[in-house]
Protein backbone atom coordinates (compact mmCIF):
# COMPACT_ATOMS: atom_id res chain seq x y z
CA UNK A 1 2.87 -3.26 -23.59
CA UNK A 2 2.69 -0.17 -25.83
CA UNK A 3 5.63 2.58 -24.86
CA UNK A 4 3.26 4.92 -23.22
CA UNK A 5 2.05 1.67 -20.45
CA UNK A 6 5.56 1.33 -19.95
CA UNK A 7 6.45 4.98 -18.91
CA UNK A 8 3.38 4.10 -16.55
CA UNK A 9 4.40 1.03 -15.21
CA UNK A 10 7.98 2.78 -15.05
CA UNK A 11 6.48 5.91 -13.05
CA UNK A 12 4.72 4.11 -10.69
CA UNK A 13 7.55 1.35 -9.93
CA UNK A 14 10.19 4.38 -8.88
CA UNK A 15 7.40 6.36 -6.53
CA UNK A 16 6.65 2.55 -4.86
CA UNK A 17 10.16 2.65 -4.08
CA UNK A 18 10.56 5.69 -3.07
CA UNK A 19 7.97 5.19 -0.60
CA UNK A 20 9.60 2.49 0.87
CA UNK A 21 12.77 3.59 1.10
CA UNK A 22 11.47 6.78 2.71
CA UNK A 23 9.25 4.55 5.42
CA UNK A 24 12.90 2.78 5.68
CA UNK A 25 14.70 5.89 6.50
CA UNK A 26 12.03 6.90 9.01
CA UNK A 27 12.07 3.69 10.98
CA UNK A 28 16.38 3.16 10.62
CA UNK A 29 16.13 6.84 11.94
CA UNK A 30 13.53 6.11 14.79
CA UNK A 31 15.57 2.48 15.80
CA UNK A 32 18.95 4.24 15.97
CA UNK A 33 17.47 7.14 17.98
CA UNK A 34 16.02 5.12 20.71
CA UNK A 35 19.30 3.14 20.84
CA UNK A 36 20.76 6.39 21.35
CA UNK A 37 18.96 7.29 23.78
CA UNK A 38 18.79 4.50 26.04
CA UNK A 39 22.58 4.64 25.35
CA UNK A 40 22.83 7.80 26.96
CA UNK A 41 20.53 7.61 29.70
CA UNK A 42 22.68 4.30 30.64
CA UNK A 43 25.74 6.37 30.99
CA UNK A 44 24.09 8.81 32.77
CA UNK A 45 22.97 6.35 35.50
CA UNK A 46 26.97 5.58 35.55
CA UNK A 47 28.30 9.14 36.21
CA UNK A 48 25.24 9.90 38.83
């Protein structure tokens, strides 16, 4: 692998995981927000 393959292979390894720790963020962000919300709507059925 000649240096300039490597900066390739390099490049394209970092914006793979990028990508999945972006799609990772989006659906720990999406889980936790449901689980808030149910959350709060069970509370809510507590008070009313």
């Amino acid at each position: 692998m000649t240096e300039q393959e490597r900066a390739k292979f390099d490049e394209e390894m970092w914006d793979a995981m990028a990508e999945f720790n972006r799609q990772s963020m989006i659906k720990w962000t999406l889980d936790n927000f449901f689980l808030g919300l149910s959350h709060i709507s069970h509370l809510l059925k507590k008070i009313v």
